[in-house]
PDB file of N, CA and C in Angstrom:
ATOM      1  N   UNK A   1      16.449 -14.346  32.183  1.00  0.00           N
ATOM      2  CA  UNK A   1      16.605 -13.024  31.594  1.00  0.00           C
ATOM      3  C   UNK A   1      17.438 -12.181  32.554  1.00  0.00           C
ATOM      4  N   UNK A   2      18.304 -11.513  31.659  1.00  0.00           N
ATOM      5  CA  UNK A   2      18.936 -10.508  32.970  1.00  0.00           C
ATOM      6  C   UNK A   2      18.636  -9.346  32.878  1.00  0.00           C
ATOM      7  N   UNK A   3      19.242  -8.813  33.705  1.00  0.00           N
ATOM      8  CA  UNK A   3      18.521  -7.212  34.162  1.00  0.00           C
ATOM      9  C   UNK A   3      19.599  -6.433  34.235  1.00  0.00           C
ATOM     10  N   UNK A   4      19.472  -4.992  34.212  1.00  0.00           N
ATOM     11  CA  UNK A   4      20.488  -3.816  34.542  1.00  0.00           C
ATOM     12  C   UNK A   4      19.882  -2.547  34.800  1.00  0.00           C
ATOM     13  N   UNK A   5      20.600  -2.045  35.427  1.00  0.00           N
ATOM     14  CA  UNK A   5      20.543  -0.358  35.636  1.00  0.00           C
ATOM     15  C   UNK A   5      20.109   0.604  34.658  1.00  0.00           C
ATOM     16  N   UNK A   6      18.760   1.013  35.306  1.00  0.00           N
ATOM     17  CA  UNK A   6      18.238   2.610  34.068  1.00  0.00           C
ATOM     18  C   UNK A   6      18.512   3.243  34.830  1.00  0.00           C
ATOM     19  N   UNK A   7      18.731   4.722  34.623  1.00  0.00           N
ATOM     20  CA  UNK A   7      18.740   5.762  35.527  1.00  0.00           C
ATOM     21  C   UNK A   7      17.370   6.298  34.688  1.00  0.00           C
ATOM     22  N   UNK A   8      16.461   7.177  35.807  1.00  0.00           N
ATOM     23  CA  UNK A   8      15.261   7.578  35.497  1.00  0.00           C
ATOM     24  C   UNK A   8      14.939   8.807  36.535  1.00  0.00           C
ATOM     25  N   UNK A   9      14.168   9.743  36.115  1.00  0.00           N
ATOM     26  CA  UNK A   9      14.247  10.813  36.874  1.00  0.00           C
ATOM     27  C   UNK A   9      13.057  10.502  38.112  1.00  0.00           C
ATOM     28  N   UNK A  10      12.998  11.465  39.287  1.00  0.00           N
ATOM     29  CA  UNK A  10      12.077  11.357  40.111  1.00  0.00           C
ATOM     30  C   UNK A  10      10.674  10.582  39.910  1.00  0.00           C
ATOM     31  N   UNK A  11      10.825  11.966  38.944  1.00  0.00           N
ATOM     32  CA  UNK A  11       9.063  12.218  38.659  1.00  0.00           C
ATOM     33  C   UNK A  11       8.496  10.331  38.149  1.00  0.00           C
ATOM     34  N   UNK A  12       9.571  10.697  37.031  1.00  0.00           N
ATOM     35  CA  UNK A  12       9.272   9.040  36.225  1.00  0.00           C
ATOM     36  C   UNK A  12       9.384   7.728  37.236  1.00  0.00           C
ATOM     37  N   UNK A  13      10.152   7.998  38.167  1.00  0.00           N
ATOM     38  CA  UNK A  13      10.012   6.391  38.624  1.00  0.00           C
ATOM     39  C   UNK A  13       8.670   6.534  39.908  1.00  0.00           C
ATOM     40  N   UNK A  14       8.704   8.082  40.147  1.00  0.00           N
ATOM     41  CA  UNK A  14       7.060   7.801  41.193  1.00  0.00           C
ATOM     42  C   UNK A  14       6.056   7.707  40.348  1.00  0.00           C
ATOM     43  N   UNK A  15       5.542   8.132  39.109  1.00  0.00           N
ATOM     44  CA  UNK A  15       5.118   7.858  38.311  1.00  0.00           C
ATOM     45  C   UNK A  15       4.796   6.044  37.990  1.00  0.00           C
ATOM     46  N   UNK A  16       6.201   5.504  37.568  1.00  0.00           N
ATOM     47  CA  UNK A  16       5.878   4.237  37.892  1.00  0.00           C
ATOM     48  C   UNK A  16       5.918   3.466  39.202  1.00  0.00           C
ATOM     49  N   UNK A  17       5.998   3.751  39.977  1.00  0.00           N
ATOM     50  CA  UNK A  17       5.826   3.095  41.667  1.00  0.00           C
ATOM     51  C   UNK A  17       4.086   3.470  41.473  1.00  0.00           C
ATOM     52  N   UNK A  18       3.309   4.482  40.945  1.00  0.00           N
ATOM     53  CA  UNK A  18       1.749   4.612  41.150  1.00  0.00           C
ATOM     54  C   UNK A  18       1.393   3.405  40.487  1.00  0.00           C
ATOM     55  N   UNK A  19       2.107   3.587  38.723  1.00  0.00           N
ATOM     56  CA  UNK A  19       1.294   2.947  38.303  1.00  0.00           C
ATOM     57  C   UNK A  19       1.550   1.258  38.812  1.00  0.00           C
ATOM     58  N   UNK A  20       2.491   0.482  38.497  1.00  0.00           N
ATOM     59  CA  UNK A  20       2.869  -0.557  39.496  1.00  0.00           C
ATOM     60  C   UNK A  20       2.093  -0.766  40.357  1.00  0.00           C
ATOM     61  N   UNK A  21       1.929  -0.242  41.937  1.00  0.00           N
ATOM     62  CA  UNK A  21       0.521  -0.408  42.705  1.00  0.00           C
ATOM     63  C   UNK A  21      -0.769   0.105  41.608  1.00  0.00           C
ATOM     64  N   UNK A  22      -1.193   0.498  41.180  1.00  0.00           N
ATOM     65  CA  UNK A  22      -2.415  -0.013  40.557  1.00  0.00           C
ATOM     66  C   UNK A  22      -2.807  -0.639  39.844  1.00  0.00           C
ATOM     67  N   UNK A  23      -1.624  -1.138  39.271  1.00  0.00           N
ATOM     68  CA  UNK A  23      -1.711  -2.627  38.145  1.00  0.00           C
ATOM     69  C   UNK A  23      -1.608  -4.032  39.472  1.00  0.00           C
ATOM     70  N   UNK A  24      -1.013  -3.743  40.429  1.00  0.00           N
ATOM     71  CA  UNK A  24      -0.203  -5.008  41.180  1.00  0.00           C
ATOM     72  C   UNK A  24       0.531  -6.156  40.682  1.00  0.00           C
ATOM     73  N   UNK A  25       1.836  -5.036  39.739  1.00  0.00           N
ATOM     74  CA  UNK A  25       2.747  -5.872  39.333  1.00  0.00           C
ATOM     75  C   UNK A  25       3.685  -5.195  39.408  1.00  0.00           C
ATOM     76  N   UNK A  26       4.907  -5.784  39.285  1.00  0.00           N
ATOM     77  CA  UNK A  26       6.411  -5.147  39.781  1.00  0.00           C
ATOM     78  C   UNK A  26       6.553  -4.021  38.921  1.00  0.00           C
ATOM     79  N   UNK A  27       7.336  -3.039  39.038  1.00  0.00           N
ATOM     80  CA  UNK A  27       7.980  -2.122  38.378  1.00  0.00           C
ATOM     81  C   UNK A  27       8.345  -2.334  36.850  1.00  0.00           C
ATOM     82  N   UNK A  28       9.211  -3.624  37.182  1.00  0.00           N
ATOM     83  CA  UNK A  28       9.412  -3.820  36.130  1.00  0.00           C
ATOM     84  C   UNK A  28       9.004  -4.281  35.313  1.00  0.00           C
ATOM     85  N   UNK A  29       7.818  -5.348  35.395  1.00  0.00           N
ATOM     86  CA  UNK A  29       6.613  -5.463  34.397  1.00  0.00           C
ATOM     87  C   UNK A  29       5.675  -4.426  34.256  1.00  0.00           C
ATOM     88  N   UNK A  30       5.516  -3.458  34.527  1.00  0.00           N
ATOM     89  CA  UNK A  30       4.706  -2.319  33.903  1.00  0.00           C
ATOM     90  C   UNK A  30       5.474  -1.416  33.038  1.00  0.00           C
ATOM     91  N   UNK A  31       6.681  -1.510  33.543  1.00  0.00           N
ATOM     92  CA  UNK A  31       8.058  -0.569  32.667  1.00  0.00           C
ATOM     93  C   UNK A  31       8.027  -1.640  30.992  1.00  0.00           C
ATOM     94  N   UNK A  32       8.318  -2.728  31.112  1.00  0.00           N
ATOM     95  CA  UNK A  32       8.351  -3.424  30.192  1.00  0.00           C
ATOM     96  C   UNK A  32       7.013  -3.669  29.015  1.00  0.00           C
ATOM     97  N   UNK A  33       6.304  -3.418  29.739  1.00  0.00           N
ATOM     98  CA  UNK A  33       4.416  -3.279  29.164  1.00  0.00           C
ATOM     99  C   UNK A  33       4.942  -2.022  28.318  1.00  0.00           C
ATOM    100  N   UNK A  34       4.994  -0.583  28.974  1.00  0.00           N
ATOM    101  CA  UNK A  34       5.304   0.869  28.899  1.00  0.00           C
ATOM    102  C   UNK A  34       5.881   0.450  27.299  1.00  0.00           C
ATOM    103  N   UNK A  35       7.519   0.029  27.298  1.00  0.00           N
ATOM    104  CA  UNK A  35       8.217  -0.030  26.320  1.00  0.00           C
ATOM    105  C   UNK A  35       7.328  -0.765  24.967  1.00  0.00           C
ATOM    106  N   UNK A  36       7.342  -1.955  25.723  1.00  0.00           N
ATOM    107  CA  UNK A  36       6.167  -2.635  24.934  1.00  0.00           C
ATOM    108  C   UNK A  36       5.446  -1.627  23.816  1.00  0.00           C
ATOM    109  N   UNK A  37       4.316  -1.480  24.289  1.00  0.00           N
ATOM    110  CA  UNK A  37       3.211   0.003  23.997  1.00  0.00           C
ATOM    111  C   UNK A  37       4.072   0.593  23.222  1.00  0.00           C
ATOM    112  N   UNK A  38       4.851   1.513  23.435  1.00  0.00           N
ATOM    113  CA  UNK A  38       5.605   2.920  22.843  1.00  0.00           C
ATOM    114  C   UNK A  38       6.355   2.338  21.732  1.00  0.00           C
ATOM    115  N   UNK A  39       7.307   1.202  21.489  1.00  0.00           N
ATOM    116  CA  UNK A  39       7.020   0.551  20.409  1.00  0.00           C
ATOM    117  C   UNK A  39       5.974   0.067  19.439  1.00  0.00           C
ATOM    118  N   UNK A  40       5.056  -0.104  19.845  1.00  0.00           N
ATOM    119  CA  UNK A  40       4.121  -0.443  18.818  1.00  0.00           C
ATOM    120  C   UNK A  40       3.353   1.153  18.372  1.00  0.00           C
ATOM    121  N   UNK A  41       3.317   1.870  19.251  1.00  0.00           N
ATOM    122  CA  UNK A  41       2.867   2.927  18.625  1.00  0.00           C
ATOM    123  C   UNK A  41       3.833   3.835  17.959  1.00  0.00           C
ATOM    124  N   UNK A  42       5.586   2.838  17.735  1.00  0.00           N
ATOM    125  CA  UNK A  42       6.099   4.075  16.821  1.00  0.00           C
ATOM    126  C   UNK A  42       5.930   3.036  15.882  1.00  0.00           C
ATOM    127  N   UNK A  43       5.979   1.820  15.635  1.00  0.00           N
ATOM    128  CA  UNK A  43       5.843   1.144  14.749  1.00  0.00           C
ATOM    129  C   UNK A  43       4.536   1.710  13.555  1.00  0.00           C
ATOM    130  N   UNK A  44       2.934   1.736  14.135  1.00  0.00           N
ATOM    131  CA  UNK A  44       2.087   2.525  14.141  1.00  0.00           C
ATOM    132  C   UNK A  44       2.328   3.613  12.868  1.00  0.00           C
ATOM    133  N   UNK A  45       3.212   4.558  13.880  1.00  0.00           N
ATOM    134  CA  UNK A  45       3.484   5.874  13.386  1.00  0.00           C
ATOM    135  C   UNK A  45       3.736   5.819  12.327  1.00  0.00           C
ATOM    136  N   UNK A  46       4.867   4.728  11.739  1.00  0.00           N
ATOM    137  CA  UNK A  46       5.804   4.823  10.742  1.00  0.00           C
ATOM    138  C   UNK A  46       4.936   4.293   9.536  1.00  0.00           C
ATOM    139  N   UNK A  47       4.107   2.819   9.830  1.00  0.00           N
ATOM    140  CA  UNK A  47       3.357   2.527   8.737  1.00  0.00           C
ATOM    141  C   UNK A  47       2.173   3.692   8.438  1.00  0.00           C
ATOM    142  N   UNK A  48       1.721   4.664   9.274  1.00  0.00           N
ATOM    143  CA  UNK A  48       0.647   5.215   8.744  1.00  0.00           C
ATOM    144  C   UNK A  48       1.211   6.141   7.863  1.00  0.00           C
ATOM    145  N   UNK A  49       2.557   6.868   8.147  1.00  0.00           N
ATOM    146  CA  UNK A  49       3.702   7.673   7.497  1.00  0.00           C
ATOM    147  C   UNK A  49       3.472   7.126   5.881  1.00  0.00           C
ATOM    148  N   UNK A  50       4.082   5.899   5.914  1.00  0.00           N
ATOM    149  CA  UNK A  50       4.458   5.572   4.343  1.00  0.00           C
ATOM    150  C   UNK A  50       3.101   5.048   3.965  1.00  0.00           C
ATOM    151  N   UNK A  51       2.175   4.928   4.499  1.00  0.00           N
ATOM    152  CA  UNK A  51       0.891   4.923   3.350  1.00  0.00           C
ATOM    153  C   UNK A  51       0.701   5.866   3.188  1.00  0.00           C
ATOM    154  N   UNK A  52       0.853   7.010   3.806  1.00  0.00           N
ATOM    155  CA  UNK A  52       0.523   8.447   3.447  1.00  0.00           C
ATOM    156  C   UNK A  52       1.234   8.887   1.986  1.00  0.00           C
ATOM    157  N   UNK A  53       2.707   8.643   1.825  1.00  0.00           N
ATOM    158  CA  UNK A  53       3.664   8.829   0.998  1.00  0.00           C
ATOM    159  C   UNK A  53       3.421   8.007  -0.146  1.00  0.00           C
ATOM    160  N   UNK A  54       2.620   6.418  -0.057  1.00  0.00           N
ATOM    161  CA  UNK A  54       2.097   6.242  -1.277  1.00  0.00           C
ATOM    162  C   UNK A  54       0.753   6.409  -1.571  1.00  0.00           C
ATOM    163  N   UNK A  55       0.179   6.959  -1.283  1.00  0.00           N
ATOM    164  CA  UNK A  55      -1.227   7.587  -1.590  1.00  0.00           C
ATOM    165  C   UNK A  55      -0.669   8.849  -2.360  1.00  0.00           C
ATOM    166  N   UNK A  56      -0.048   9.672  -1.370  1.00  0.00           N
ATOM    167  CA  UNK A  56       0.524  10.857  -1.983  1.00  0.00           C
ATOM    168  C   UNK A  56       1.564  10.061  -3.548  1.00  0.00           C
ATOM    169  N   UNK A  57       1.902   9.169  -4.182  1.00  0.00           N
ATOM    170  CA  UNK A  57       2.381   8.722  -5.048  1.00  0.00           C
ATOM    171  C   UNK A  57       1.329   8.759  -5.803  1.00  0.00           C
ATOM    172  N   UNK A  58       0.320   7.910  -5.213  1.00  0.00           N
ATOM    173  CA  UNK A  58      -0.524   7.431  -6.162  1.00  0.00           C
ATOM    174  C   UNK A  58      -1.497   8.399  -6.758  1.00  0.00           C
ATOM    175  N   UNK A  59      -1.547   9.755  -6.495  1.00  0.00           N
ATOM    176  CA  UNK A  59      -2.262  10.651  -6.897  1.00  0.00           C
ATOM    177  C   UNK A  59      -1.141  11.200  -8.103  1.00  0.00           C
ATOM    178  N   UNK A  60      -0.504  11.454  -7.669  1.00  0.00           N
ATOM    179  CA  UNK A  60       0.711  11.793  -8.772  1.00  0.00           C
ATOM    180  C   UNK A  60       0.989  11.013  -9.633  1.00  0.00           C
ATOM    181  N   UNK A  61       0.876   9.812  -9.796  1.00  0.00           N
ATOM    182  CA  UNK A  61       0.695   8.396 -10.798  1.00  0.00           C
ATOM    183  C   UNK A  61      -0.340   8.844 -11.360  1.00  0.00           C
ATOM    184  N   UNK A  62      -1.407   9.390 -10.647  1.00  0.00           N
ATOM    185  CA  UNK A  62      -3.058   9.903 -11.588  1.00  0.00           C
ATOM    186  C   UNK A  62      -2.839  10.604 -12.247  1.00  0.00           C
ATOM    187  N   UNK A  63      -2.404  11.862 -11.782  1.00  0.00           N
ATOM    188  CA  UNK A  63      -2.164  13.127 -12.484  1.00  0.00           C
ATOM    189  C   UNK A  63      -1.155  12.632 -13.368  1.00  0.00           C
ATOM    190  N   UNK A  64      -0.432  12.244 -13.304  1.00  0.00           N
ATOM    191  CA  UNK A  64       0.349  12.324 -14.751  1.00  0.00           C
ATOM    192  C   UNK A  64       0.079  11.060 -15.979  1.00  0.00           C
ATOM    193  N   UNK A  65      -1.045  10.083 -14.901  1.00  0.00           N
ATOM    194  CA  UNK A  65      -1.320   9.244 -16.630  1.00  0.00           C
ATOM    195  C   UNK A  65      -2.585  10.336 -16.758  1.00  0.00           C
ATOM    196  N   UNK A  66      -3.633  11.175 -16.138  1.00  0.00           N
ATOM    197  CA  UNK A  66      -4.406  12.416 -16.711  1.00  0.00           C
ATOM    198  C   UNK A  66      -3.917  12.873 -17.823  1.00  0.00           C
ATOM    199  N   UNK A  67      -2.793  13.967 -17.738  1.00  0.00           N
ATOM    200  CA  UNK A  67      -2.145  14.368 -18.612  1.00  0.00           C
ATOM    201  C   UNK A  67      -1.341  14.004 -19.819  1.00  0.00           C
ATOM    202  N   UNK A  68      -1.419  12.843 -19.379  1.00  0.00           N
ATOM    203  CA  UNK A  68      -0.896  11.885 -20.668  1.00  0.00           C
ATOM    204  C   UNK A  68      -1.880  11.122 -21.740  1.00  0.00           C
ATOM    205  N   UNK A  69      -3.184  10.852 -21.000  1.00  0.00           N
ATOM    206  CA  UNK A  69      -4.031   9.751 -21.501  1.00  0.00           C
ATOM    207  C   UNK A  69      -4.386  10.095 -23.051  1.00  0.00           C
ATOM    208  N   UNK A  70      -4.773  12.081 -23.257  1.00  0.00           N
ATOM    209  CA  UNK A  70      -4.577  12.306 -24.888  1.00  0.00           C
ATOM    210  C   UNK A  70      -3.802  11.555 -25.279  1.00  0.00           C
ATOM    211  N   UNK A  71      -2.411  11.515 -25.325  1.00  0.00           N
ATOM    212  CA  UNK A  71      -1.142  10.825 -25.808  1.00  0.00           C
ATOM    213  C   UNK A  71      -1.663   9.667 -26.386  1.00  0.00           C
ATOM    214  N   UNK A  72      -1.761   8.279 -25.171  1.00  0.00           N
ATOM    215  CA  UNK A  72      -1.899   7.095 -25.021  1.00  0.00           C
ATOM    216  C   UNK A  72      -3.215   6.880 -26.040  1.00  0.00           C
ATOM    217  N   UNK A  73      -4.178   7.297 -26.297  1.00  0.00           N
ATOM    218  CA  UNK A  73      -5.212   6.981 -26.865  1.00  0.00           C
ATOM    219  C   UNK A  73      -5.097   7.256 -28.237  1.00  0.00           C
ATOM    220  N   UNK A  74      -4.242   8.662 -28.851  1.00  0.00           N
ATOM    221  CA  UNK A  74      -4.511   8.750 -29.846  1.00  0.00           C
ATOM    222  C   UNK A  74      -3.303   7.602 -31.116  1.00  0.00           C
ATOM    223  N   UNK A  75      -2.332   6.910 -30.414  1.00  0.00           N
ATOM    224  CA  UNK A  75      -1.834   5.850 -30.917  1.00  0.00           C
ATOM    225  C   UNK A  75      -2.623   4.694 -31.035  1.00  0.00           C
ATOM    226  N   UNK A  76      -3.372   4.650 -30.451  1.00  0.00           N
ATOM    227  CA  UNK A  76      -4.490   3.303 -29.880  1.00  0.00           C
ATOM    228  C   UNK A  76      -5.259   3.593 -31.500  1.00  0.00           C
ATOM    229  N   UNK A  77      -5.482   5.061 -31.426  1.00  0.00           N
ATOM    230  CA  UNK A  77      -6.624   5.022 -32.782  1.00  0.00           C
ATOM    231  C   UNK A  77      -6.061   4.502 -33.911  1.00  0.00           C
ATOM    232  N   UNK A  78      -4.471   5.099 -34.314  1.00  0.00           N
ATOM    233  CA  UNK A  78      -4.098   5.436 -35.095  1.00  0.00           C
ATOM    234  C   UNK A  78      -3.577   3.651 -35.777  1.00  0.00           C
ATOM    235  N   UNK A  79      -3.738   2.750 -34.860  1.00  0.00           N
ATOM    236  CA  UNK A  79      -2.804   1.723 -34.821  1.00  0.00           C
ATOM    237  C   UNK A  79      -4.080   1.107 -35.198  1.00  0.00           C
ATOM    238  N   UNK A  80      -3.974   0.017 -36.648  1.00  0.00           N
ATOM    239  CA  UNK A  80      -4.578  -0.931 -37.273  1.00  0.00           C
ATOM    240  C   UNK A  80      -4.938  -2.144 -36.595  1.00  0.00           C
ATOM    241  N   UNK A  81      -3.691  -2.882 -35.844  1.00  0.00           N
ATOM    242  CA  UNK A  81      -3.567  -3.916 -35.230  1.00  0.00           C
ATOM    243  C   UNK A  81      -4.297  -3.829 -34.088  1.00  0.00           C
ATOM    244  N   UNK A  82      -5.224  -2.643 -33.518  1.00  0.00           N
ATOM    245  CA  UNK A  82      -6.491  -2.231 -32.752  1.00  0.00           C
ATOM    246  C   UNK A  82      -7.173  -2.386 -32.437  1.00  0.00           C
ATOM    247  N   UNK A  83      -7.591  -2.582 -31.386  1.00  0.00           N
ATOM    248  CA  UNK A  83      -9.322  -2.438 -31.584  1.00  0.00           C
ATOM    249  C   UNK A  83      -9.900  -0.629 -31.073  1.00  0.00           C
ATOM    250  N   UNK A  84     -10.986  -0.122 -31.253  1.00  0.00           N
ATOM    251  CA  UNK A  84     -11.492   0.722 -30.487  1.00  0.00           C
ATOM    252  C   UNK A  84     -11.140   1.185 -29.404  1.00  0.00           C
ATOM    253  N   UNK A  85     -11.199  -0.432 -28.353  1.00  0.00           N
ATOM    254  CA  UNK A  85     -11.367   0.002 -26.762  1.00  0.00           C
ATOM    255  C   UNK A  85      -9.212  -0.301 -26.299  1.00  0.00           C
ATOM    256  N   UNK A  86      -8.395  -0.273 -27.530  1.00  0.00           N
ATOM    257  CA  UNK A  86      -7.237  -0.425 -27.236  1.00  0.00           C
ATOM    258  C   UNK A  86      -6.640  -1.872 -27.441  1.00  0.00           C
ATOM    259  N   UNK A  87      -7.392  -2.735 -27.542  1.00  0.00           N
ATOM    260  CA  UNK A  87      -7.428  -4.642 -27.498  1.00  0.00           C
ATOM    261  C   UNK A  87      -6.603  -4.525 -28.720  1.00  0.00           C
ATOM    262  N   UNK A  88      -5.529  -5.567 -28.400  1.00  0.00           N
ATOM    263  CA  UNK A  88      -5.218  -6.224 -30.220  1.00  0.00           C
ATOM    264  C   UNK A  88      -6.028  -7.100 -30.695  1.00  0.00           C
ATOM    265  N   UNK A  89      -6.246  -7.103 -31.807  1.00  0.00           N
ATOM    266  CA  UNK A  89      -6.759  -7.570 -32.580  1.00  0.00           C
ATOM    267  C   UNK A  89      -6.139  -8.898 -32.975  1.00  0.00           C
ATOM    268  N   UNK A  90      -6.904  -9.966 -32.813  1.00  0.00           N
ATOM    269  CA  UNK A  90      -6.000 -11.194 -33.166  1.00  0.00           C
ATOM    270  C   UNK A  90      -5.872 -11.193 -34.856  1.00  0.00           C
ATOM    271  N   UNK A  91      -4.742 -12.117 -34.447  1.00  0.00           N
ATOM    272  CA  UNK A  91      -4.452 -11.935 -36.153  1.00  0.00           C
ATOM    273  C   UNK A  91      -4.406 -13.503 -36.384  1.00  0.00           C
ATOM    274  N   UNK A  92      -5.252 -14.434 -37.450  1.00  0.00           N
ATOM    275  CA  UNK A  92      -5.450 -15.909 -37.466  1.00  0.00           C
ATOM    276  C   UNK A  92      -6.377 -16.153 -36.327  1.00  0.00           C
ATOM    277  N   UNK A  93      -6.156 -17.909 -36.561  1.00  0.00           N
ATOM    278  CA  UNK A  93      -7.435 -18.467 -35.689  1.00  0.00           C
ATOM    279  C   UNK A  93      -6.706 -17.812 -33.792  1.00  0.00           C
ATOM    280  N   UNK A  94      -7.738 -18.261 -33.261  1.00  0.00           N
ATOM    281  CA  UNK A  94      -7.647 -18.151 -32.083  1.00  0.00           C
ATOM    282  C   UNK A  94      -7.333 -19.299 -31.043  1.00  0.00           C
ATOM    283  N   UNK A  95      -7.516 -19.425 -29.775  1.00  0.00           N
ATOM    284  CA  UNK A  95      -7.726 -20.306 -29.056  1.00  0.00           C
ATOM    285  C   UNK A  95      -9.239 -20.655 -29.099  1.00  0.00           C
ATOM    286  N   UNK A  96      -9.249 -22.337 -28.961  1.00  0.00           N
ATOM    287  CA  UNK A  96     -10.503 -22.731 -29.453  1.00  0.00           C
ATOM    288  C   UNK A  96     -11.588 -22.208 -28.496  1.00  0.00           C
ATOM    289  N   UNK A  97     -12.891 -21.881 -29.240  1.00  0.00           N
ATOM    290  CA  UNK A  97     -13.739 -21.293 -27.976  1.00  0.00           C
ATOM    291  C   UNK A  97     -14.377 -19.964 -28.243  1.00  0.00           C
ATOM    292  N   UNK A  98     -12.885 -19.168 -28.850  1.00  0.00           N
ATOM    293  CA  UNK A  98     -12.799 -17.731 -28.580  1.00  0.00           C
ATOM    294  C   UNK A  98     -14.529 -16.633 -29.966  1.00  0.00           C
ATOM    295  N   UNK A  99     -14.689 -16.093 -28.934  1.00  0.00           N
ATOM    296  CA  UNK A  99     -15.969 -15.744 -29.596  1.00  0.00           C
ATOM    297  C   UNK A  99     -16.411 -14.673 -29.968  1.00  0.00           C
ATOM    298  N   UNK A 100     -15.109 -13.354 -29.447  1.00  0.00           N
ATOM    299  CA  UNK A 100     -15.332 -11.994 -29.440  1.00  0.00           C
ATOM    300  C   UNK A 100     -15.760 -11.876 -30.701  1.00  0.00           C
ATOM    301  N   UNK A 101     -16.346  -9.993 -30.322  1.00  0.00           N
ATOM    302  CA  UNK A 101     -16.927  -9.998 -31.548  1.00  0.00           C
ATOM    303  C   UNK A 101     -16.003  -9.170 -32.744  1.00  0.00           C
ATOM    304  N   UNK A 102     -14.988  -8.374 -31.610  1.00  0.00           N
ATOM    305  CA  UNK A 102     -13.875  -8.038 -33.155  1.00  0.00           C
ATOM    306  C   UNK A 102     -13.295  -8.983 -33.410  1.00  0.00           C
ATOM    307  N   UNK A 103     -12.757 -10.404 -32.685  1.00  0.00           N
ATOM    308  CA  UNK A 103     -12.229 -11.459 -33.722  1.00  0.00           C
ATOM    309  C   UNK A 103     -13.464 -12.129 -34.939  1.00  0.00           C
ATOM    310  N   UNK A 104     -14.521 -12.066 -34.430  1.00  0.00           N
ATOM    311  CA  UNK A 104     -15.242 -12.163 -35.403  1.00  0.00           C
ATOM    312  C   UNK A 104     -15.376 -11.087 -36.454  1.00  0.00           C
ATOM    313  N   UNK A 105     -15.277 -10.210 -36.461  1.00  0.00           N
ATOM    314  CA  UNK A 105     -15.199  -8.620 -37.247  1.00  0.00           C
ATOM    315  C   UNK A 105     -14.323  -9.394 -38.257  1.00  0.00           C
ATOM    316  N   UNK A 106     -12.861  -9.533 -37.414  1.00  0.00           N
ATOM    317  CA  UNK A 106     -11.668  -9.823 -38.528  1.00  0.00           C
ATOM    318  C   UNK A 106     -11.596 -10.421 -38.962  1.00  0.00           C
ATOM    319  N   UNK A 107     -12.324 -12.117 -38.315  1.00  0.00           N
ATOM    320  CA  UNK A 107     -12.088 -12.908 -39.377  1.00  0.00           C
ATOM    321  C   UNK A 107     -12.906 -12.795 -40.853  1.00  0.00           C
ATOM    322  N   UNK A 108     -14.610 -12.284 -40.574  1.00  0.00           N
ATOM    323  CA  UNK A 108     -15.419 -12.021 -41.757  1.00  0.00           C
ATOM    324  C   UNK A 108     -14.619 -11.286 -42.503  1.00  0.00           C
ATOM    325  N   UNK A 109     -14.192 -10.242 -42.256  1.00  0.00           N
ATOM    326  CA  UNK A 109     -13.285  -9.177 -43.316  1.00  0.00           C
ATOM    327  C   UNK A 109     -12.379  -9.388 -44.463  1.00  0.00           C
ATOM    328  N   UNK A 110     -12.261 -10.886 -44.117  1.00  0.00           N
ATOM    329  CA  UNK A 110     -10.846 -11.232 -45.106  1.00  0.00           C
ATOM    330  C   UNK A 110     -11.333 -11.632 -46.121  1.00  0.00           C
TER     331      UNK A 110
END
């Protein structure tokens, strides 16, 4: 690995000369730890950011199927091919097995 020149102010490199002696590792493995760290905590930053932004979506996805759901339901009623809870209604036999009780509704009906 190669290496190069930072320039760094006083404070910061006595800063790391402390911490260095109290880890008892070179400069530059505690500098590299440092970077390390401060990356992952912007990484951090950023994912907690955009869950925020889809939460904040997903409330607004609420609110507006809220305001809509009159809408959505009263086609549901209005529509034959229906059931109650919104289900279509099969129309003919089914897949073998099938036992509901509005396919049973429909088929008696005929």
């Amino acid at each position: 690995m190669g290496t190069v020149m930072v320039r760094i102010g006083r404070e910061s490199h006595q800063a790391l000369q402390e911490l260095s002696e109290q880890a008892g590792e070179p400069m530059s493995v505690v500098l590299a730890r440092a970077i390390e760290e401060y990356g992952r905590k912007r990484f951090l930053e950023g994912a907690n950011d955009d869950l925020a932004a889809l939460r904040r979506g997903a409330r607004n996805s609420r609110n507006v199927a809220n305001r809509t759901r009159p809408w959505r339901t009263d086609w549901r009623k209005s529509d034959p091919g229906r059931s109650s809870a919104g289900r279509c209604l099969a129309r003919g036999p089914g897949p073998e097995g099938t036992n509901s009780p509005a396919l049973a509704r429909h088929r008696s009906s005929r």
